[in-house]
C-alpha atoms as a PDB file:
ATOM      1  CA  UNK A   1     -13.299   2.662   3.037  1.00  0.00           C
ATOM      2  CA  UNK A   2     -10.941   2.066   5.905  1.00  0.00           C
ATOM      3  CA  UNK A   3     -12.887   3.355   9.072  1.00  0.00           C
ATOM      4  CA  UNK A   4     -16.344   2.203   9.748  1.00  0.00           C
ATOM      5  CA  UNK A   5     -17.496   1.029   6.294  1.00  0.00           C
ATOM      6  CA  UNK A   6     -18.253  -3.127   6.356  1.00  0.00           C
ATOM      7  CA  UNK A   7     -19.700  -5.608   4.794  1.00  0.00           C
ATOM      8  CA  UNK A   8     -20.419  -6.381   8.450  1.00  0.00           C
ATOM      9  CA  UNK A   9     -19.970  -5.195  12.011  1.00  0.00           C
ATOM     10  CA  UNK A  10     -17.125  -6.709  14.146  1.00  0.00           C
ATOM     11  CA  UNK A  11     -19.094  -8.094  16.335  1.00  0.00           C
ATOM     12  CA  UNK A  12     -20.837 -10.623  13.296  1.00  0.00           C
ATOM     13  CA  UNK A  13     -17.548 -10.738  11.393  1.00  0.00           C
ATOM     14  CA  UNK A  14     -16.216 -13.781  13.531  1.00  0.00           C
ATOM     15  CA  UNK A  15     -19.150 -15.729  12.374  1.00  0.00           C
ATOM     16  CA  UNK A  16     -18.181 -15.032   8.409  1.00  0.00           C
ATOM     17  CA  UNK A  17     -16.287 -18.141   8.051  1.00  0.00           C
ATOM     18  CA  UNK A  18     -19.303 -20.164   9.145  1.00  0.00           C
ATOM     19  CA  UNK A  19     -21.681 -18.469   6.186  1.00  0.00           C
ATOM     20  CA  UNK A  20     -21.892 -20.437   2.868  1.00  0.00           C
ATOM     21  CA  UNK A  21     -24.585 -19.932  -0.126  1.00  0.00           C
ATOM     22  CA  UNK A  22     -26.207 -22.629  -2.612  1.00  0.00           C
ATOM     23  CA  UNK A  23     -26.182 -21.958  -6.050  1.00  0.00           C
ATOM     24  CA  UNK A  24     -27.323 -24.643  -7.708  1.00  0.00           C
ATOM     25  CA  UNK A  25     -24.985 -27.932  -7.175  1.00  0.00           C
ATOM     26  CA  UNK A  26     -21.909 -25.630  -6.239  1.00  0.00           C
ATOM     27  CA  UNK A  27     -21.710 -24.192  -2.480  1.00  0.00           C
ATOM     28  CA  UNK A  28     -19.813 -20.709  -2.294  1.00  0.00           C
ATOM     29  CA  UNK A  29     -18.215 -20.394   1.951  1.00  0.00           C
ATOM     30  CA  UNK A  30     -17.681 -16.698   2.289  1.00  0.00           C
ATOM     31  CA  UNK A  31     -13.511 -16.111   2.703  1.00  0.00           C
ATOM     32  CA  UNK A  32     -11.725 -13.435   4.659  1.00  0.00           C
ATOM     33  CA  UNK A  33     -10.317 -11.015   2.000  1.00  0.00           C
ATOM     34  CA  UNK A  34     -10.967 -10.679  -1.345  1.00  0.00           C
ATOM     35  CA  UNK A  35      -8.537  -9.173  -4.535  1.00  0.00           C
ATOM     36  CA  UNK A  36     -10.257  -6.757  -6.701  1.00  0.00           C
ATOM     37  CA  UNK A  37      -8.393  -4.837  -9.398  1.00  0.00           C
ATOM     38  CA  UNK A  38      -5.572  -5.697  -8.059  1.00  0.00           C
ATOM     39  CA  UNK A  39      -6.890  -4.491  -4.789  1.00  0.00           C
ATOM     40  CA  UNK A  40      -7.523  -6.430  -1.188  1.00  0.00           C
ATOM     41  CA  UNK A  41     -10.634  -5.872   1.140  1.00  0.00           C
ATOM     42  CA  UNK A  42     -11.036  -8.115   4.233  1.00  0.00           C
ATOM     43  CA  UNK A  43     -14.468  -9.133   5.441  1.00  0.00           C
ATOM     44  CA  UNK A  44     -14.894  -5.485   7.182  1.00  0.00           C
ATOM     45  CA  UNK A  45     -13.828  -3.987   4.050  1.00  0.00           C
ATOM     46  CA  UNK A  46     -10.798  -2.844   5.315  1.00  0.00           C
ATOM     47  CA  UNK A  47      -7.926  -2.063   3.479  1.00  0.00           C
ATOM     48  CA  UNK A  48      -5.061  -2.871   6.035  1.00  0.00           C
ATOM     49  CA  UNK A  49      -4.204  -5.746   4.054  1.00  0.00           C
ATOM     50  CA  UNK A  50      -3.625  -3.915   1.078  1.00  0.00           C
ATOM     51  CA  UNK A  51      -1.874  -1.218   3.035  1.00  0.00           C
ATOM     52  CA  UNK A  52       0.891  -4.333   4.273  1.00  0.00           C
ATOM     53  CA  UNK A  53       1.054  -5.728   0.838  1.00  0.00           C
ATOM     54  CA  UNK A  54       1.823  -2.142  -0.752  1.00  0.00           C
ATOM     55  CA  UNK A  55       4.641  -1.775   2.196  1.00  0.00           C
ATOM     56  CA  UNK A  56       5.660  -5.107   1.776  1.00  0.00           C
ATOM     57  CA  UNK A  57       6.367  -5.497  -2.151  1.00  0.00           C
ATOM     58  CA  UNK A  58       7.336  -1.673  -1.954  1.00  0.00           C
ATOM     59  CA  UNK A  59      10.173  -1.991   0.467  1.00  0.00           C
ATOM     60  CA  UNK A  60      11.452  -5.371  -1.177  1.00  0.00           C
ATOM     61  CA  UNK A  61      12.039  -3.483  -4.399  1.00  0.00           C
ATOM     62  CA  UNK A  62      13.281  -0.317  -2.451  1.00  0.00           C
ATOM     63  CA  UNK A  63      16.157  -2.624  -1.016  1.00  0.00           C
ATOM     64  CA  UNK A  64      16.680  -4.062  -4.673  1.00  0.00           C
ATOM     65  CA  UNK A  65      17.090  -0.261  -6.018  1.00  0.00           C
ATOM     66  CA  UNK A  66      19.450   0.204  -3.241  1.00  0.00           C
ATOM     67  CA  UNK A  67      21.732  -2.704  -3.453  1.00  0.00           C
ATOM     68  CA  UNK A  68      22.286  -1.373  -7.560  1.00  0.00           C
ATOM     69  CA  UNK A  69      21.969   2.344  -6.527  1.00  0.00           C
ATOM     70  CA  UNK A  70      25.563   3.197  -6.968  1.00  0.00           C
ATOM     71  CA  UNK A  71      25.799   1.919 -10.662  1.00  0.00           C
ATOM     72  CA  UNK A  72      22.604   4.320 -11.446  1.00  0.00           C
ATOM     73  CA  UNK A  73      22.019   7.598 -12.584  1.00  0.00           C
ATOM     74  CA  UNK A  74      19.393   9.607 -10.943  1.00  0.00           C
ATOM     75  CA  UNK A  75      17.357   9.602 -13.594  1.00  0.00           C
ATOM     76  CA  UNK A  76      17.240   5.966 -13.654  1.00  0.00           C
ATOM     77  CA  UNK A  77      16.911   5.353 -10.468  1.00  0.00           C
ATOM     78  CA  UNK A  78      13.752   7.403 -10.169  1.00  0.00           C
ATOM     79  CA  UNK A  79      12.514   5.785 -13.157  1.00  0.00           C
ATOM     80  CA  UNK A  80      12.985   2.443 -11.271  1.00  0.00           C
ATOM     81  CA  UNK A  81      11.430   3.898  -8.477  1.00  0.00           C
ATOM     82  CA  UNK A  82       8.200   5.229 -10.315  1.00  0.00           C
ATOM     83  CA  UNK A  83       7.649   2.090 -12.219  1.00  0.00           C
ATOM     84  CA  UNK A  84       8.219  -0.279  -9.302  1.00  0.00           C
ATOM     85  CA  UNK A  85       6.636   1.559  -6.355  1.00  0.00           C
ATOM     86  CA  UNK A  86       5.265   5.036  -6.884  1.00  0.00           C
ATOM     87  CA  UNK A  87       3.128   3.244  -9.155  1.00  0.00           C
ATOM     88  CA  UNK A  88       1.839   0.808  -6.375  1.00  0.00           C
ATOM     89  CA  UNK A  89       0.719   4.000  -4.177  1.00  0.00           C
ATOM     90  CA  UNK A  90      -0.669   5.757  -6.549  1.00  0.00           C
ATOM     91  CA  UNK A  91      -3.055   3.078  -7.993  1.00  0.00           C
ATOM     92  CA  UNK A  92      -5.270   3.117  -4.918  1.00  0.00           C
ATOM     93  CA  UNK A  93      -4.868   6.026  -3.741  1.00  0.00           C
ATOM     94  CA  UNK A  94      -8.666   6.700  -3.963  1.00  0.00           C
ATOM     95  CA  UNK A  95      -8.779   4.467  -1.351  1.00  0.00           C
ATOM     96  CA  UNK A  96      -6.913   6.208   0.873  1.00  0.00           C
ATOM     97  CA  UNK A  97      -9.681   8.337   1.835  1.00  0.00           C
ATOM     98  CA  UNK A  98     -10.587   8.463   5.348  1.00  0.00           C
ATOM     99  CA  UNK A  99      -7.608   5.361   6.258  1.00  0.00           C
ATOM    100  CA  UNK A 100      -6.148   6.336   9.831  1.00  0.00           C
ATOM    101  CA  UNK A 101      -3.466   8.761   9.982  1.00  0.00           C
ATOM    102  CA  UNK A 102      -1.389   5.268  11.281  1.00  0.00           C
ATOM    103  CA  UNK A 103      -2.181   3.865   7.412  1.00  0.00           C
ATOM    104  CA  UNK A 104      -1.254   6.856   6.428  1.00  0.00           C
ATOM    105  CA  UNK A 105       1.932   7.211   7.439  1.00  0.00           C
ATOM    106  CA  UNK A 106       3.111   3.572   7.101  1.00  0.00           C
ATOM    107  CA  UNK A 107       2.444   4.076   3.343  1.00  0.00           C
ATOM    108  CA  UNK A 108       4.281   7.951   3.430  1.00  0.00           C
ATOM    109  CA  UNK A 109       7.282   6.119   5.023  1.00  0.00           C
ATOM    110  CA  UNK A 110       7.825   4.161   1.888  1.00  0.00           C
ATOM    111  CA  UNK A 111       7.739   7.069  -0.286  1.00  0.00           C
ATOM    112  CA  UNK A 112       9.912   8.642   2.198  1.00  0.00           C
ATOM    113  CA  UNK A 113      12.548   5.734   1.713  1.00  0.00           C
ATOM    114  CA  UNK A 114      12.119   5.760  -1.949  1.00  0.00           C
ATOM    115  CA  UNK A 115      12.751   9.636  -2.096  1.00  0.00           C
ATOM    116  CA  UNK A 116      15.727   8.884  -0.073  1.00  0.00           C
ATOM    117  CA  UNK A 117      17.049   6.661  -2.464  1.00  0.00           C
ATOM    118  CA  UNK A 118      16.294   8.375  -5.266  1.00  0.00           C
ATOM    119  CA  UNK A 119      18.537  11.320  -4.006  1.00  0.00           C
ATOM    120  CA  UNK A 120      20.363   9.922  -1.236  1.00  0.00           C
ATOM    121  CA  UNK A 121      19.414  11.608   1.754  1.00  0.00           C
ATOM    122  CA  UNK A 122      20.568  10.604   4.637  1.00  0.00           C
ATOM    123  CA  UNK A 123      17.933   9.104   7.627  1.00  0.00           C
ATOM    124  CA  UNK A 124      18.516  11.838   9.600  1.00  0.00           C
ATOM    125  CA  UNK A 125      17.524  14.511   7.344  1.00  0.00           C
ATOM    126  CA  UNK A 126      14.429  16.300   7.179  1.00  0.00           C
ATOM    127  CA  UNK A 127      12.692  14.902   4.174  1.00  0.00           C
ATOM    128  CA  UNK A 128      10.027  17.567   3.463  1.00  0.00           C
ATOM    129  CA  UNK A 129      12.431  19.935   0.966  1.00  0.00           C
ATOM    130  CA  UNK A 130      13.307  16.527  -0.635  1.00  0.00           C
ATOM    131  CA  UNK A 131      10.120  15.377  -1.320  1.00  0.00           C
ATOM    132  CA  UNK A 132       9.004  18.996  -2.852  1.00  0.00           C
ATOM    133  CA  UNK A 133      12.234  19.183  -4.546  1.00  0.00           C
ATOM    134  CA  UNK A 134      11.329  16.333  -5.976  1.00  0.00           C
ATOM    135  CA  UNK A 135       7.449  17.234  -6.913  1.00  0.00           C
ATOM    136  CA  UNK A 136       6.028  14.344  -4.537  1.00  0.00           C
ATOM    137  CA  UNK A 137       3.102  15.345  -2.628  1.00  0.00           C
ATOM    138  CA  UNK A 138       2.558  14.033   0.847  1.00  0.00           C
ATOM    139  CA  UNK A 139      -0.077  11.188   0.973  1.00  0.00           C
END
């Protein structure tokens, strides 16, 4: 869905905000995204906002699991970590399909961090044997 498929082309999509439809007394304008199942498309039906809003919720509860790491068994903490964002990239990961290798890896970073956390490994290790120790394939 990420490369090439619209609702539009580019070139028409900066005249979206100007379309509108009558149905009956009520006018519908069009809008620029859209949440469906808990998933957003933009107007090119993109999923780059979805992408930052999976990044962006993932990494603020990545930080919480790290600021209470300490006080948690590993156990728990990959609990925490597969209820609060593993769950969150695996949900659409359907979508995924065809997404640029950049979408790609902005979303492999945060299960990168999380599989940091989750066994705390250092930045500057290699994090391949982690995540396969671990059982977590590479998106």
């Amino acid at each position: 869905m990420g490369n090439g498929h619209a609702f539009t082309s580019k070139h028409n999509s900066q005249f979206m905000d100007k379309v509108s439809v009558q149905v009956g007394n009520t006018r519908i304008k069009s809008i620029i995204c859209v949440l469906n199942l808990v998933v957003i498309f933009d107007s090119n039906m993109t999923i780059i906002q979805q992408v930052a809003s999976i990044r962006r919720s993932g990494y603020a509860q990545l930080r919480s699991i790290g600021r209470i790491r300490r006080y948690l068994s590993k156990y728990a903490t990959k609990s925490l970590v597969h209820g609060l964002v593993m769950s969150r990239l695996d949900y659409s990961n359907a979508l995924i399909h065809g997404l640029s290798d950049t979408m790609i890896s902005k979303l492999q970073r945060v299960q990168n961090t999380a599989a940091r956390i989750v066994t705390r490994t250092a930045r500057h290790n290699h994090i391949t044997p982690v995540l396969k120790k671990l059982y977590w394939l590479t998106l």
